[in-house]
PDB file of N, CA and C in Angstrom:
ATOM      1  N   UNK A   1       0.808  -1.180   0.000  1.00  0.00           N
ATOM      2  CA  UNK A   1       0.000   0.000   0.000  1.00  0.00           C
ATOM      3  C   UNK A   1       0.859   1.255   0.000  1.00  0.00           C
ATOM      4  N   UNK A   2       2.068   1.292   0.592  1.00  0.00           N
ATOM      5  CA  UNK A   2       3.130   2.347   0.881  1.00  0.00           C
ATOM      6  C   UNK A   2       3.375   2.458  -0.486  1.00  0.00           C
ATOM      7  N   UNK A   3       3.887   1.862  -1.579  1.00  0.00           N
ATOM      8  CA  UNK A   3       4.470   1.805  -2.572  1.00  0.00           C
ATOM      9  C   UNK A   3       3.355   2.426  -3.579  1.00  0.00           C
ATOM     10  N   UNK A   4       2.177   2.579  -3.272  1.00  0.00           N
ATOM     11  CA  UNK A   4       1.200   3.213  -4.124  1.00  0.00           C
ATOM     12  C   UNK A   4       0.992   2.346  -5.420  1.00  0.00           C
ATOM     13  N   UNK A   5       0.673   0.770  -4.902  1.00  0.00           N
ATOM     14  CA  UNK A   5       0.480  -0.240  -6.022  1.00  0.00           C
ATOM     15  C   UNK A   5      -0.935  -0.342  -6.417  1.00  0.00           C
ATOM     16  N   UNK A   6      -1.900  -0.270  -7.388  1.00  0.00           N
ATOM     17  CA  UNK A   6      -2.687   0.027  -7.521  1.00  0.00           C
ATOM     18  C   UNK A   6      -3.352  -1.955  -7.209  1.00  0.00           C
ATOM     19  N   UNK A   7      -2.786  -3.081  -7.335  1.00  0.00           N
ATOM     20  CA  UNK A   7      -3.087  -3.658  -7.184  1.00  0.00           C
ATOM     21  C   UNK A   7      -3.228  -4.291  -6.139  1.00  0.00           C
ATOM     22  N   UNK A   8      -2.257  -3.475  -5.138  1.00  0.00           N
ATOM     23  CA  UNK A   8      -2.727  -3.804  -3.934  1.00  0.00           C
ATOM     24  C   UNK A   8      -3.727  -3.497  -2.818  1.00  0.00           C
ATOM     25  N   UNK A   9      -4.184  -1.967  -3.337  1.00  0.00           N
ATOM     26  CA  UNK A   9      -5.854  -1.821  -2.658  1.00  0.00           C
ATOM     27  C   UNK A   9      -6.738  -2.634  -3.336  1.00  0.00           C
ATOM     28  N   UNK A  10      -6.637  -3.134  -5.198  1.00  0.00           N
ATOM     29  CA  UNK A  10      -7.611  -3.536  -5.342  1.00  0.00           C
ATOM     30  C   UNK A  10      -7.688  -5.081  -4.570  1.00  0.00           C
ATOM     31  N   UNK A  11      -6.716  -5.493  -4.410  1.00  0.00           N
ATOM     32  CA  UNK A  11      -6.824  -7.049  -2.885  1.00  0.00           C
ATOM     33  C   UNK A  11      -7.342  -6.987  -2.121  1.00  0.00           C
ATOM     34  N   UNK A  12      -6.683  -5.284  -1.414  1.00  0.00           N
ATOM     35  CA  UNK A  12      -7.679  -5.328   0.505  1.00  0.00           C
ATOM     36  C   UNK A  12      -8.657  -5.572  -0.145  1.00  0.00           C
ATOM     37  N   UNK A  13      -9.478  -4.910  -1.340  1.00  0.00           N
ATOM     38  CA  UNK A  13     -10.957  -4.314  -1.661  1.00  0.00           C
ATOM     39  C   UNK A  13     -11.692  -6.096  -1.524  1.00  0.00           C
ATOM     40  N   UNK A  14     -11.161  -6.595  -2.266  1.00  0.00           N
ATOM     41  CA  UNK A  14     -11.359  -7.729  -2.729  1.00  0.00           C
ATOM     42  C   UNK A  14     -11.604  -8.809  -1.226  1.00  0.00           C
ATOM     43  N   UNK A  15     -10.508  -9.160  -0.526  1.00  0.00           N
ATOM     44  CA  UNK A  15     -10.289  -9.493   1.063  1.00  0.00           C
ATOM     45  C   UNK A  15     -11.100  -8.857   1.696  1.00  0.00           C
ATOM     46  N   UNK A  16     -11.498  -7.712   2.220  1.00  0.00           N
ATOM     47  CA  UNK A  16     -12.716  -7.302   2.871  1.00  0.00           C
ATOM     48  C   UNK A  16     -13.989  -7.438   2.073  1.00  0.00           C
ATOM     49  N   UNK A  17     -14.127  -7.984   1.010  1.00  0.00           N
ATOM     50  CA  UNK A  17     -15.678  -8.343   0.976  1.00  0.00           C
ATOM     51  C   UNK A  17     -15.946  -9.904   1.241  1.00  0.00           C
ATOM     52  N   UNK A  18     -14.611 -10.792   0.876  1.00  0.00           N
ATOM     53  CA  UNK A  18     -14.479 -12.098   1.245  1.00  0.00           C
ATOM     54  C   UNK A  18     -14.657 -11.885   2.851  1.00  0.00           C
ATOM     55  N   UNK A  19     -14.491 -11.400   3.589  1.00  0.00           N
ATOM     56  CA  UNK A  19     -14.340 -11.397   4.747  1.00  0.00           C
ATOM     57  C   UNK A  19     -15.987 -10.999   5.738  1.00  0.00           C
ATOM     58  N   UNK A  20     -16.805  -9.685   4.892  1.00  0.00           N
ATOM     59  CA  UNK A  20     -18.095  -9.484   4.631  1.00  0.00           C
ATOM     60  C   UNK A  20     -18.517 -11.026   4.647  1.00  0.00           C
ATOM     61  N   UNK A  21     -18.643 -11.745   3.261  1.00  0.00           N
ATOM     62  CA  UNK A  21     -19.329 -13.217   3.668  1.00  0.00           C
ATOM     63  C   UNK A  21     -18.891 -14.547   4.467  1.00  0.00           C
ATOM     64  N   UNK A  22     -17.935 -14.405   5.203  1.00  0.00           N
ATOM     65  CA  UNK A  22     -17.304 -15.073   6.304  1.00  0.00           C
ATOM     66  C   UNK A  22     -18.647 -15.192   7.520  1.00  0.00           C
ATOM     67  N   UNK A  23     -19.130 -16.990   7.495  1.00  0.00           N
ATOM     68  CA  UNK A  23     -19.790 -16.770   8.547  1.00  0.00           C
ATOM     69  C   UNK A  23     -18.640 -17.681  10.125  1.00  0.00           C
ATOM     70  N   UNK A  24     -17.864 -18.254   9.718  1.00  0.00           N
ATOM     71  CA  UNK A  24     -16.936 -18.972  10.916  1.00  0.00           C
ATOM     72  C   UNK A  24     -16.832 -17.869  12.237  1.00  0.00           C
ATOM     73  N   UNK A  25     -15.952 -17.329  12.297  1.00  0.00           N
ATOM     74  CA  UNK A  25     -15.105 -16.720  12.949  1.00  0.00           C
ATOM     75  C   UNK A  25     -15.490 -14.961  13.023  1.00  0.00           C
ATOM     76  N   UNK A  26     -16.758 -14.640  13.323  1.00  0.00           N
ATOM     77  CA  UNK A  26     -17.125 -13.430  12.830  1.00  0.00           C
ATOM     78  C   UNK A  26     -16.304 -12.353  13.749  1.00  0.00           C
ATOM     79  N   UNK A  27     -15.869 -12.698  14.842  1.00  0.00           N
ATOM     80  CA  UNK A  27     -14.953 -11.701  15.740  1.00  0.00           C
ATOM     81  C   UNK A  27     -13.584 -11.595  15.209  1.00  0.00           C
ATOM     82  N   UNK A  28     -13.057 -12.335  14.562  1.00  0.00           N
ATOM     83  CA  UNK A  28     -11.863 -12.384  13.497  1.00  0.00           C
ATOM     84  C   UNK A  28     -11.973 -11.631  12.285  1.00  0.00           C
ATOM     85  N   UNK A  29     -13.422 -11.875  11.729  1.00  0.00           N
ATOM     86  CA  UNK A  29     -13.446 -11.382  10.421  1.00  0.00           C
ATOM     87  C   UNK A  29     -13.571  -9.617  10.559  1.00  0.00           C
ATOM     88  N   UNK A  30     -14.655  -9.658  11.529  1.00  0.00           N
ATOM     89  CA  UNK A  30     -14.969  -8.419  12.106  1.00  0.00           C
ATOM     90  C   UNK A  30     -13.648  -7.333  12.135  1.00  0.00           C
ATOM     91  N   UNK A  31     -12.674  -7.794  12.856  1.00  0.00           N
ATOM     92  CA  UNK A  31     -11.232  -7.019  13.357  1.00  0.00           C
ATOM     93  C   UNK A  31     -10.648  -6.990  12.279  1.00  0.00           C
ATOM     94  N   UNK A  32     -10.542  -7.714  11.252  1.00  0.00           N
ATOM     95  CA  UNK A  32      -9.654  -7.671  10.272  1.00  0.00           C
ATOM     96  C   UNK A  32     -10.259  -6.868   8.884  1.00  0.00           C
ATOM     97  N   UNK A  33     -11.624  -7.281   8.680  1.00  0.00           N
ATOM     98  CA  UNK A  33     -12.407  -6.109   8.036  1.00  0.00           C
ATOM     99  C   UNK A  33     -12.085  -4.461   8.321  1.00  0.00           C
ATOM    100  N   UNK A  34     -12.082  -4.359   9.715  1.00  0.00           N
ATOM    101  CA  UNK A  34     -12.120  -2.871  10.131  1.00  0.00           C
ATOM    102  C   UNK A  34     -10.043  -2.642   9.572  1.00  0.00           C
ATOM    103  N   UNK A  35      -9.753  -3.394   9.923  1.00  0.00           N
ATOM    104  CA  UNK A  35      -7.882  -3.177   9.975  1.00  0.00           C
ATOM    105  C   UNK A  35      -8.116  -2.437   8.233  1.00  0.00           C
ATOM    106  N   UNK A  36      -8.459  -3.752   7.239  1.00  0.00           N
ATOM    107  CA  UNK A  36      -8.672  -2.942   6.189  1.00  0.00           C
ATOM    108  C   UNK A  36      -9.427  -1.796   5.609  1.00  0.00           C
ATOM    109  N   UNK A  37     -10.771  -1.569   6.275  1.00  0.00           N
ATOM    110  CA  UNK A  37     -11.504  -0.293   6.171  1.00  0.00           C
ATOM    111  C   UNK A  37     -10.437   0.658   6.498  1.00  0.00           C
ATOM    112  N   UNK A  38      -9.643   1.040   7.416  1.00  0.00           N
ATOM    113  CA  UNK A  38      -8.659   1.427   7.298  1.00  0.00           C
ATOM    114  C   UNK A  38      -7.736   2.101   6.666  1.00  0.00           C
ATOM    115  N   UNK A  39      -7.135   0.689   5.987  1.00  0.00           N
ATOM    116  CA  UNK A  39      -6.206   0.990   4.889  1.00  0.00           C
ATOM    117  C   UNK A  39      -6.938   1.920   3.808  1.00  0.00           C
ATOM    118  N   UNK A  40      -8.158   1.740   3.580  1.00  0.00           N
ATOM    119  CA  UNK A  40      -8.551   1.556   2.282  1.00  0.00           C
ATOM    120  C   UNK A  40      -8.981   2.896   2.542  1.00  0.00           C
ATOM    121  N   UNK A  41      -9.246   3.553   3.567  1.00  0.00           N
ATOM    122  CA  UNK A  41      -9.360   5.301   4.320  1.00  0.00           C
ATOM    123  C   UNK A  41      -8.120   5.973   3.725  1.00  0.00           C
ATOM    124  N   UNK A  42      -7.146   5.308   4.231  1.00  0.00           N
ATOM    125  CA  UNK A  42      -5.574   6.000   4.592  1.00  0.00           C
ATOM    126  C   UNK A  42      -5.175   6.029   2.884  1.00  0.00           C
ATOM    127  N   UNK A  43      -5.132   5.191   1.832  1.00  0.00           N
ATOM    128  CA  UNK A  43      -4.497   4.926   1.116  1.00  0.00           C
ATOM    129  C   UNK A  43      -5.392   5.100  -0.715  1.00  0.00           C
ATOM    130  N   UNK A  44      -6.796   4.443   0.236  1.00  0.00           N
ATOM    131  CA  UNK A  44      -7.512   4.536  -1.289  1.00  0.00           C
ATOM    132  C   UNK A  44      -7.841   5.969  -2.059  1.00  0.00           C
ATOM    133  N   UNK A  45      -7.408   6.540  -1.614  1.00  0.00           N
ATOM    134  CA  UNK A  45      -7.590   7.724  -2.404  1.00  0.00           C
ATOM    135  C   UNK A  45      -6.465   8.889  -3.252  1.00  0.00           C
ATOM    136  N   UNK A  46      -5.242   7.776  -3.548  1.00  0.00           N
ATOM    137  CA  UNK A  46      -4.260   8.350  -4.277  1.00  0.00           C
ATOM    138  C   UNK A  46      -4.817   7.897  -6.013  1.00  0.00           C
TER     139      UNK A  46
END
């Protein structure tokens, strides 16, 4: 994401919606969703 790879927000993007239909582990998915909401704050908008 530092490197300003365009293919690498489109992954988080991709990983947080896989993570959206995650029914296992929803307190996992939950934390790791938000980690990337995140990124995708900080970074998606170059």
């Amino acid at each position: 994401m530092e490197d300003r790879e365009p293919a690498a927000l489109a992954r988080l993007r991709a990983a947080d919606e896989a993570l959206r239909e995650q029914r296992g582990d929803r307190h996992r998915a939950d934390a790791l969703a938000a980690m990337i909401a995140n990124l995708v704050d900080i970074y998606g908008n170059w």
